[in-house]
C-alpha atoms as a PDB file:
ATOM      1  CA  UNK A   1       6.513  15.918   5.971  1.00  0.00           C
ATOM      2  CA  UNK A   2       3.988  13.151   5.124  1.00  0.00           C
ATOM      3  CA  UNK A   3       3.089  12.551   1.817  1.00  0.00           C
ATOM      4  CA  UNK A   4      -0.460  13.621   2.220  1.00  0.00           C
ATOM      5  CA  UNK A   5       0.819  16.992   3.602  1.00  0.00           C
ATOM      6  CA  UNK A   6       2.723  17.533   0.292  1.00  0.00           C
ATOM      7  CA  UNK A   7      -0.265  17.153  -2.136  1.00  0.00           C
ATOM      8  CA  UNK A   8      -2.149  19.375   0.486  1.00  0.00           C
ATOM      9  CA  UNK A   9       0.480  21.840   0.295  1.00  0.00           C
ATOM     10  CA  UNK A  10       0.997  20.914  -3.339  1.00  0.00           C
ATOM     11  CA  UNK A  11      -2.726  21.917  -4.438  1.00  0.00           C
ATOM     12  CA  UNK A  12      -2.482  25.124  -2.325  1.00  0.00           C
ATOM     13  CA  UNK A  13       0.486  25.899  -4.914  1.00  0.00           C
ATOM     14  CA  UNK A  14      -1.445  24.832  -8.008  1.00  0.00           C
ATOM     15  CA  UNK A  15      -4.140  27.529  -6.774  1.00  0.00           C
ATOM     16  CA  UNK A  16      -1.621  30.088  -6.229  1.00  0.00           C
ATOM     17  CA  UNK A  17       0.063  29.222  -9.377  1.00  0.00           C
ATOM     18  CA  UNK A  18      -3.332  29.653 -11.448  1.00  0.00           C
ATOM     19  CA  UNK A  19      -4.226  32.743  -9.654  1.00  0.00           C
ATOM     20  CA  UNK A  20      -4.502  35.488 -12.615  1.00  0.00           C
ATOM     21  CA  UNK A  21      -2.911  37.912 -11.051  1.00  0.00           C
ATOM     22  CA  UNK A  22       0.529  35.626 -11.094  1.00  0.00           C
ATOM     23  CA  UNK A  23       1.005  35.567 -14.581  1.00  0.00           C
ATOM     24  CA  UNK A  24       4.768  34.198 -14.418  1.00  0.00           C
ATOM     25  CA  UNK A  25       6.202  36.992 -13.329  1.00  0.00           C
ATOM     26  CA  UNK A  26       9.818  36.577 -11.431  1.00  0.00           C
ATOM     27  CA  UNK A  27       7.705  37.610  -7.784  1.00  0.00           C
ATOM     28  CA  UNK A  28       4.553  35.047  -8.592  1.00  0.00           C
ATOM     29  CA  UNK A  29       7.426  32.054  -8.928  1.00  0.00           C
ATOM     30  CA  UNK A  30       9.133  33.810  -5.634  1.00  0.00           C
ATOM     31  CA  UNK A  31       6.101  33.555  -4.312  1.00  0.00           C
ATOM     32  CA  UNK A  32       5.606  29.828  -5.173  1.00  0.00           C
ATOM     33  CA  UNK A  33       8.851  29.030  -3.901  1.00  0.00           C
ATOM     34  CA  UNK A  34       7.938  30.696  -0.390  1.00  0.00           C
ATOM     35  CA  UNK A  35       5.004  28.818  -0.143  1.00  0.00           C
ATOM     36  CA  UNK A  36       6.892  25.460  -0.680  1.00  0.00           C
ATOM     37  CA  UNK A  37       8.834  26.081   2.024  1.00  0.00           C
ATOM     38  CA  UNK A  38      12.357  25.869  -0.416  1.00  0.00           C
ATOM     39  CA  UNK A  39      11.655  22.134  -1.213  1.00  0.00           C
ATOM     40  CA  UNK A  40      10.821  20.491  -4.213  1.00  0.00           C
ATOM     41  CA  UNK A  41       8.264  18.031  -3.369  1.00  0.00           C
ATOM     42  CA  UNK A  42       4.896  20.720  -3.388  1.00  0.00           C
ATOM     43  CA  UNK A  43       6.159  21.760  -6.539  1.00  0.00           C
ATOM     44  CA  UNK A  44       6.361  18.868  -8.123  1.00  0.00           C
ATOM     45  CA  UNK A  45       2.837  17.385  -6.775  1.00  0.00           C
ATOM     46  CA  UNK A  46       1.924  20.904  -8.366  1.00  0.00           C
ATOM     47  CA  UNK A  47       3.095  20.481 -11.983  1.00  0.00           C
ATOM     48  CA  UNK A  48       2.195  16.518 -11.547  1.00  0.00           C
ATOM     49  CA  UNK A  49      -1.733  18.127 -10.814  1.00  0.00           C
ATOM     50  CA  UNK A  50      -1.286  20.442 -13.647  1.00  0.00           C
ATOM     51  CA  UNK A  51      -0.299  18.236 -16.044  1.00  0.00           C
ATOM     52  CA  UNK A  52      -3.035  15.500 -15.329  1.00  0.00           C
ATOM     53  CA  UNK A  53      -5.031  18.836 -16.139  1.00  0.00           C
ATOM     54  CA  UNK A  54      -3.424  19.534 -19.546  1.00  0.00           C
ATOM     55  CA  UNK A  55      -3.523  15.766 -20.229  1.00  0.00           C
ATOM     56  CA  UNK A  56      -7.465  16.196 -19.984  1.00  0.00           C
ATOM     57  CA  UNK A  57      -8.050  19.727 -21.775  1.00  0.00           C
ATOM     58  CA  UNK A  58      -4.797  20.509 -23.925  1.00  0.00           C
ATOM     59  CA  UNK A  59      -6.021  24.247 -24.398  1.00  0.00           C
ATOM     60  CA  UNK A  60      -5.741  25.042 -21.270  1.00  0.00           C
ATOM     61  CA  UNK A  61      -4.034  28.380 -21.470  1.00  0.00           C
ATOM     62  CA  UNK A  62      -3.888  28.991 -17.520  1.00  0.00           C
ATOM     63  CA  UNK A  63      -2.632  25.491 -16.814  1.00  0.00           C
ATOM     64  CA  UNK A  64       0.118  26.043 -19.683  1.00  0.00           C
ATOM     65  CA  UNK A  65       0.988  29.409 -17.651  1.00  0.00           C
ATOM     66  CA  UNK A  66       0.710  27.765 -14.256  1.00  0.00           C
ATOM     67  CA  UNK A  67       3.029  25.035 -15.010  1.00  0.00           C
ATOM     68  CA  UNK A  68       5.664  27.261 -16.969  1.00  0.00           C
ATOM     69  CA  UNK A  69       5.932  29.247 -13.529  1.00  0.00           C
ATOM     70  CA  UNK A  70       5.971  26.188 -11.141  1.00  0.00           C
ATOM     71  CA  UNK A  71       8.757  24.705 -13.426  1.00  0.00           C
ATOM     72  CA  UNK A  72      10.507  28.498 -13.099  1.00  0.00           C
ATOM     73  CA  UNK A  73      10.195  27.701  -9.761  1.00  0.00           C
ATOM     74  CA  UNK A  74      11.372  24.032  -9.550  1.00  0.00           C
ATOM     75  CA  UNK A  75      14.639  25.665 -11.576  1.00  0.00           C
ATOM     76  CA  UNK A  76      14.842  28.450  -8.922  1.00  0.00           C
ATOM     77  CA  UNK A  77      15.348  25.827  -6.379  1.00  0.00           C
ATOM     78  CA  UNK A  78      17.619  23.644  -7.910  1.00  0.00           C
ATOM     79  CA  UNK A  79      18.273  19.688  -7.992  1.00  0.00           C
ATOM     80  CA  UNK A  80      18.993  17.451  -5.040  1.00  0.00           C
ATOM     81  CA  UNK A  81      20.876  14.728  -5.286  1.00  0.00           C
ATOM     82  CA  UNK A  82      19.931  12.030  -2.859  1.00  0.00           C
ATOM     83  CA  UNK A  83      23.224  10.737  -1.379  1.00  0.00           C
ATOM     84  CA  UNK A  84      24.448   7.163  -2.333  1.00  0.00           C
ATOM     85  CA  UNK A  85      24.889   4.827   0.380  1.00  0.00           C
ATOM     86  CA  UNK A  86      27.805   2.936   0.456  1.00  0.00           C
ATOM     87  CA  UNK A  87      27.802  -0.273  -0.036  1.00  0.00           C
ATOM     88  CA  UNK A  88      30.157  -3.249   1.616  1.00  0.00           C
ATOM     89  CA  UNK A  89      30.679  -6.514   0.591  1.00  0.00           C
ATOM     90  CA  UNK A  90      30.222  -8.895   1.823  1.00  0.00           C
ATOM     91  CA  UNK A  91      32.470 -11.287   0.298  1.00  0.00           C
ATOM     92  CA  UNK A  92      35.870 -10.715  -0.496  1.00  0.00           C
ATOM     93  CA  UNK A  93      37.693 -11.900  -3.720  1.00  0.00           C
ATOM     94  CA  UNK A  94      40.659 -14.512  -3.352  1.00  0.00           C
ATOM     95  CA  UNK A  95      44.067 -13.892  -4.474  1.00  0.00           C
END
């Protein structure tokens, strides 16, 4: 997925998550985590939105809410750890 898909798909979450209705409950972050497909990137152009919002306006109650349950969902998910390549020399010590 390009990049541009994941802010597309990241704003779509920052709606959802800002929807009244959600409220952090455990479905609203199921929810969230459905509509990133399972992957991390939407959710974290989400709270990367959301905070640029709460950066602007600090009392911004729904943001605060909104970004408590996209981070409840970023948890939910769990970390990846990008593999490390291994690397070979290229030169080899003498003895």
């Amino acid at each position: 997925m390009r990049s541009s898909d994941q802010a597309v798909l990241g704003a779509e979450v920052l709606e959802e998550a800002l929807h009244p209705a959600a409220g952090g409950s455990p479905d609203a972050v199921a929810e969230l985590v459905t509509m990133a497909g399972g992957r991390r990137p939407p959710l974290e152009a989400a709270a990367s939105l959301l905070v640029a919002r709460l950066h602007r306006r600090s009392d911004d109650f729904d943001a605060t809410t909104a970004l408590c349950s996209v981070s409840a969902a970023l948890s939910r998910i769990g970390w990846e750890m990008p593999s490390v390549a291994t690397r070979q020399r290229l030169w080899r010590r003498r003895r």
